[in-house]
N, C-alpha and C. Protein backbone atom coordinates (compact mmCIF):
# COMPACT_ATOMS: atom_id res chain seq x y z
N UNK A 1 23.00 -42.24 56.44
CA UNK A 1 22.43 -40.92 56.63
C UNK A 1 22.99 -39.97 55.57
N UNK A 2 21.93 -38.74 54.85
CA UNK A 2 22.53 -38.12 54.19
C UNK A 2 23.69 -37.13 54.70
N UNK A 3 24.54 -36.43 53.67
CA UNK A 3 25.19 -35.13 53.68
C UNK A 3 24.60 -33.87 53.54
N UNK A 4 24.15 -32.92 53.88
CA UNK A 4 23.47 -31.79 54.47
C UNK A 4 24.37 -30.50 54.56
N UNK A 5 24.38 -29.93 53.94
CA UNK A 5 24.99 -27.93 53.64
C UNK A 5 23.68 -27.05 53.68
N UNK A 6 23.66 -26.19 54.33
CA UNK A 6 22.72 -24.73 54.17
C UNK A 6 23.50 -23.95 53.56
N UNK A 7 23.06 -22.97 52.62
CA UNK A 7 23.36 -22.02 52.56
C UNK A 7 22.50 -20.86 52.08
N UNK A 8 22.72 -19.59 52.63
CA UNK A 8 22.04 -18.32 52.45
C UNK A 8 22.48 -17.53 51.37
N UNK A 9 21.37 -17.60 50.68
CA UNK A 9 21.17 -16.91 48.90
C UNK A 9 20.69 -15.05 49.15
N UNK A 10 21.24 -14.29 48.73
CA UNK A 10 20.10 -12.93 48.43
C UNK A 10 20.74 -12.86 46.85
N UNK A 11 19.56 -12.71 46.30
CA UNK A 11 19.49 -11.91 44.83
C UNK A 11 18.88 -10.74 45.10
N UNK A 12 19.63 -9.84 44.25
CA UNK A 12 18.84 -8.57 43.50
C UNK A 12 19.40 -7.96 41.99
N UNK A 13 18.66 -7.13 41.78
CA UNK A 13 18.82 -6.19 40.49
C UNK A 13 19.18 -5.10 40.84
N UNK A 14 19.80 -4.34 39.75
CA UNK A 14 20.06 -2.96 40.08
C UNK A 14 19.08 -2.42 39.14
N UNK A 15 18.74 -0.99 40.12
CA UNK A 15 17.93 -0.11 39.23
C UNK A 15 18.30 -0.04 37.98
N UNK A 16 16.92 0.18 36.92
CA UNK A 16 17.48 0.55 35.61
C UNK A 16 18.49 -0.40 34.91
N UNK A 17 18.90 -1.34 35.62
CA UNK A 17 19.79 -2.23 34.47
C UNK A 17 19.51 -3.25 34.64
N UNK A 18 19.65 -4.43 33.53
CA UNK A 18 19.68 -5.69 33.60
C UNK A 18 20.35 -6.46 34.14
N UNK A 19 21.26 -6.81 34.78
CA UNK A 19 21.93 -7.22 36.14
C UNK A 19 21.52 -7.60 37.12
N UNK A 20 21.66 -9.19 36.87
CA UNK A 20 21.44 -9.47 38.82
C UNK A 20 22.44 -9.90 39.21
N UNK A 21 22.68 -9.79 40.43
CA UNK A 21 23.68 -9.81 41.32
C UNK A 21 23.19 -10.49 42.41
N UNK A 22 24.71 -10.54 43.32
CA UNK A 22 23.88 -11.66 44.25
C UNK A 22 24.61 -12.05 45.41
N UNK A 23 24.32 -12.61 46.89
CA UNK A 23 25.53 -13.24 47.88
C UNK A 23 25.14 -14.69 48.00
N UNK A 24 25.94 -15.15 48.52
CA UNK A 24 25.84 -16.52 48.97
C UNK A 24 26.77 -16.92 49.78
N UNK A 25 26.42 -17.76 50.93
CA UNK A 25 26.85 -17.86 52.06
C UNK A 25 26.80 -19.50 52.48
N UNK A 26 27.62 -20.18 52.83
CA UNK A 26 27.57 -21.49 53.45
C UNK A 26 27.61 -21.43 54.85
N UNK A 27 26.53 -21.56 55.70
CA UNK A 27 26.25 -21.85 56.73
C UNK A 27 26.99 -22.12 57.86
N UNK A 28 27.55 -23.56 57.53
CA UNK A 28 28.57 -24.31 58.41
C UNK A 28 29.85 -23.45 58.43
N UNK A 29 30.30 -22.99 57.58
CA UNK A 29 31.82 -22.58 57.40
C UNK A 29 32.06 -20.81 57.07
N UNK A 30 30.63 -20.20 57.15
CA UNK A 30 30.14 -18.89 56.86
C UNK A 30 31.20 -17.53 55.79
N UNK A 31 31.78 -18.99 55.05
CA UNK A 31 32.04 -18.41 54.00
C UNK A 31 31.35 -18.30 52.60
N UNK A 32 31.73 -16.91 52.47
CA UNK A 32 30.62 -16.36 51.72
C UNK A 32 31.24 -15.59 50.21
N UNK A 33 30.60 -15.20 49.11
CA UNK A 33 31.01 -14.50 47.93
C UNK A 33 30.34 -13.47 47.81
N UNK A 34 30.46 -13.02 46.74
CA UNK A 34 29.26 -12.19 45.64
C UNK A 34 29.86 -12.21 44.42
N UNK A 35 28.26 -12.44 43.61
CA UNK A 35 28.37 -12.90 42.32
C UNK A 35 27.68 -12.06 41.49
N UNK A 36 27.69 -12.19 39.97
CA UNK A 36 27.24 -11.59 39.03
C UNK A 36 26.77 -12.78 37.96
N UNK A 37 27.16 -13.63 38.41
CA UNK A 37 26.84 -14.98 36.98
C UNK A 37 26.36 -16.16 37.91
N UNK A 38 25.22 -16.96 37.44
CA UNK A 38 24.79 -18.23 38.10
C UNK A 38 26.07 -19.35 38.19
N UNK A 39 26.88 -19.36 37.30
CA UNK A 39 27.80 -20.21 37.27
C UNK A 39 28.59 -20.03 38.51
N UNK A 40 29.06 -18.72 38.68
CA UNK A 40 30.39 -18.92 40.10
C UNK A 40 29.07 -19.16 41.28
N UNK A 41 28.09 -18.82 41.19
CA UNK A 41 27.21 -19.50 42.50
C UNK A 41 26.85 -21.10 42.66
N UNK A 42 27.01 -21.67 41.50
CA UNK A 42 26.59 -23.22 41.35
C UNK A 42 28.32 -23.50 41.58
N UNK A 43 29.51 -22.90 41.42
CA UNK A 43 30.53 -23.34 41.88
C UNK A 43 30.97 -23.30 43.04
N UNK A 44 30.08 -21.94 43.76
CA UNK A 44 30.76 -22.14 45.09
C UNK A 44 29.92 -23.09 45.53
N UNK A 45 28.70 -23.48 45.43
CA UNK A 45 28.13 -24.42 45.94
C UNK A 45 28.80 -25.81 45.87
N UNK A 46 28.99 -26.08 44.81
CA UNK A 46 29.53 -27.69 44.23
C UNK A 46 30.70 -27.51 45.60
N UNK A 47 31.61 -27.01 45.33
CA UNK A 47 32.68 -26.85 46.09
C UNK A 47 32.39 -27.29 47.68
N UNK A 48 31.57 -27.02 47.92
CA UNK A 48 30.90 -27.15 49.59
C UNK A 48 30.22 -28.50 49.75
N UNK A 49 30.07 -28.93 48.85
CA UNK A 49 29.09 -30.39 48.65
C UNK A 49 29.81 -31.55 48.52
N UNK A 50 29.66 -33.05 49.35
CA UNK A 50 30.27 -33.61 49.33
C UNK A 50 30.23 -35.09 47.96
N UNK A 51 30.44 -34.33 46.84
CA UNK A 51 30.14 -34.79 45.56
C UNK A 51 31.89 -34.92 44.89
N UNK A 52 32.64 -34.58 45.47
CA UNK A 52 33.90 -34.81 45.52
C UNK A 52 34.67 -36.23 45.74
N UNK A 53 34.76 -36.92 44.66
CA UNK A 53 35.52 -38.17 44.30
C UNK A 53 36.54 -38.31 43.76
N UNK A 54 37.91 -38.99 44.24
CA UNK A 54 39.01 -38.67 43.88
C UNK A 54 39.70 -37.44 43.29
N UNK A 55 39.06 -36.08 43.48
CA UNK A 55 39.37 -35.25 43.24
C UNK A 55 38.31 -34.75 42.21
N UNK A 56 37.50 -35.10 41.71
CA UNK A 56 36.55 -35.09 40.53
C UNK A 56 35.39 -34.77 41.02
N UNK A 57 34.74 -34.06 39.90
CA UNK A 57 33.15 -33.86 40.53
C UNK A 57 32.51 -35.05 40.13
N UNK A 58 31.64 -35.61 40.81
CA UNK A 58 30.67 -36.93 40.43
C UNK A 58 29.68 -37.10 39.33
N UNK A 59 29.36 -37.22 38.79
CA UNK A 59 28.41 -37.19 37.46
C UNK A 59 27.12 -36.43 37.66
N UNK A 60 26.77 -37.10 38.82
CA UNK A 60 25.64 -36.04 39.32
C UNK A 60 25.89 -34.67 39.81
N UNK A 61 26.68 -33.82 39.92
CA UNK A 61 27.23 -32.70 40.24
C UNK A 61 27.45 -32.44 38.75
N UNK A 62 27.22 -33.25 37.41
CA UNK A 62 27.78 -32.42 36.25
C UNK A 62 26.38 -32.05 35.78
N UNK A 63 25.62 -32.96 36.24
CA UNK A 63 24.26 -32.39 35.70
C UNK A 63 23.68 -30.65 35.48
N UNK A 64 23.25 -30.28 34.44
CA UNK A 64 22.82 -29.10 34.75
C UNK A 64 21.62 -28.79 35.77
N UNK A 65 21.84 -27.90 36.72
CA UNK A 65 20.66 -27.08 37.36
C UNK A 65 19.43 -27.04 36.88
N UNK A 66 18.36 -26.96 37.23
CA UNK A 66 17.14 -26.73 36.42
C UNK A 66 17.16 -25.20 36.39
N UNK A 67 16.43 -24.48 35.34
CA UNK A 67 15.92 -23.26 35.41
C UNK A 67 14.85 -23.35 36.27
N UNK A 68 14.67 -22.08 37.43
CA UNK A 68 13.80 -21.54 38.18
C UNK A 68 12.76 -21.10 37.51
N UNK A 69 12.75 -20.44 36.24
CA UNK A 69 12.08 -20.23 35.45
C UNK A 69 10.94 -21.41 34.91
N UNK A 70 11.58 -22.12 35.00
CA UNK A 70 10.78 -23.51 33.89
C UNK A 70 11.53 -23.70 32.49
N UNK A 71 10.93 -24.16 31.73
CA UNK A 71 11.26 -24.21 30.71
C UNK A 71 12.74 -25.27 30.91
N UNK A 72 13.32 -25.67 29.15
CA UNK A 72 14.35 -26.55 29.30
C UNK A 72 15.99 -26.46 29.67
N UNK A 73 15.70 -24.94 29.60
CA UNK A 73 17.60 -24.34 29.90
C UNK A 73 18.04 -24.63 31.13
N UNK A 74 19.06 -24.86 31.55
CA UNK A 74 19.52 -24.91 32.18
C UNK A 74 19.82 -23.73 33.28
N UNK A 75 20.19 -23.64 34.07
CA UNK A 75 20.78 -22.74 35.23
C UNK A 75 21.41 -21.77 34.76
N UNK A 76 22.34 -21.53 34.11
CA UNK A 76 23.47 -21.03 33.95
C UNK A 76 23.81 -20.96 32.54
N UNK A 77 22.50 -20.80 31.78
CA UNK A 77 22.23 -20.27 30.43
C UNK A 77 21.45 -19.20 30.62
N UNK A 78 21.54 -17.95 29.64
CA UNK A 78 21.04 -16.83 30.42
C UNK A 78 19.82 -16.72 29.13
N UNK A 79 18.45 -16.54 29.84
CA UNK A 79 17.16 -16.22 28.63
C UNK A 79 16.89 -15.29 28.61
């Protein structure tokens, strides 16, 4: 059977500036952040995920994110 985490995302912008910002929340353990960069959100995630091998992230956890956008960038490259 798989391993299974929820967690609760809000993004927004601030008026007038380019900035998004953001919370994120893990479900099970309802610990939560706020962020300014995709990266500390794909970290708190990894962190919560059971992709953790001998202390290491698993190869598939190094993979980059897809862009939501489309296109070939990655997550956590900013266009």
């Amino acid at each position: 059977m798989g391993y299974y985490n929820s967690f609760v995302v809000k993004i927004w912008t601030e008026d007038g500036q380019n900035l998004t910002r953001g919370y994120i929340q893990h479900v099970g353990t309802q610990e939560s952040i706020y962020f300014a960069d995709w990266e500390k959100m794909a970290n708190f995630m990894l962190s919560h995920l059971n992709w953790h091998v001998n202390g290491d992230i698993g190869d598939e956890a190094k993979q980059p994110l897809p862009n939501p956008r489309g296109g070939e960038s990655s997550l956590w490259e900013q266009s």
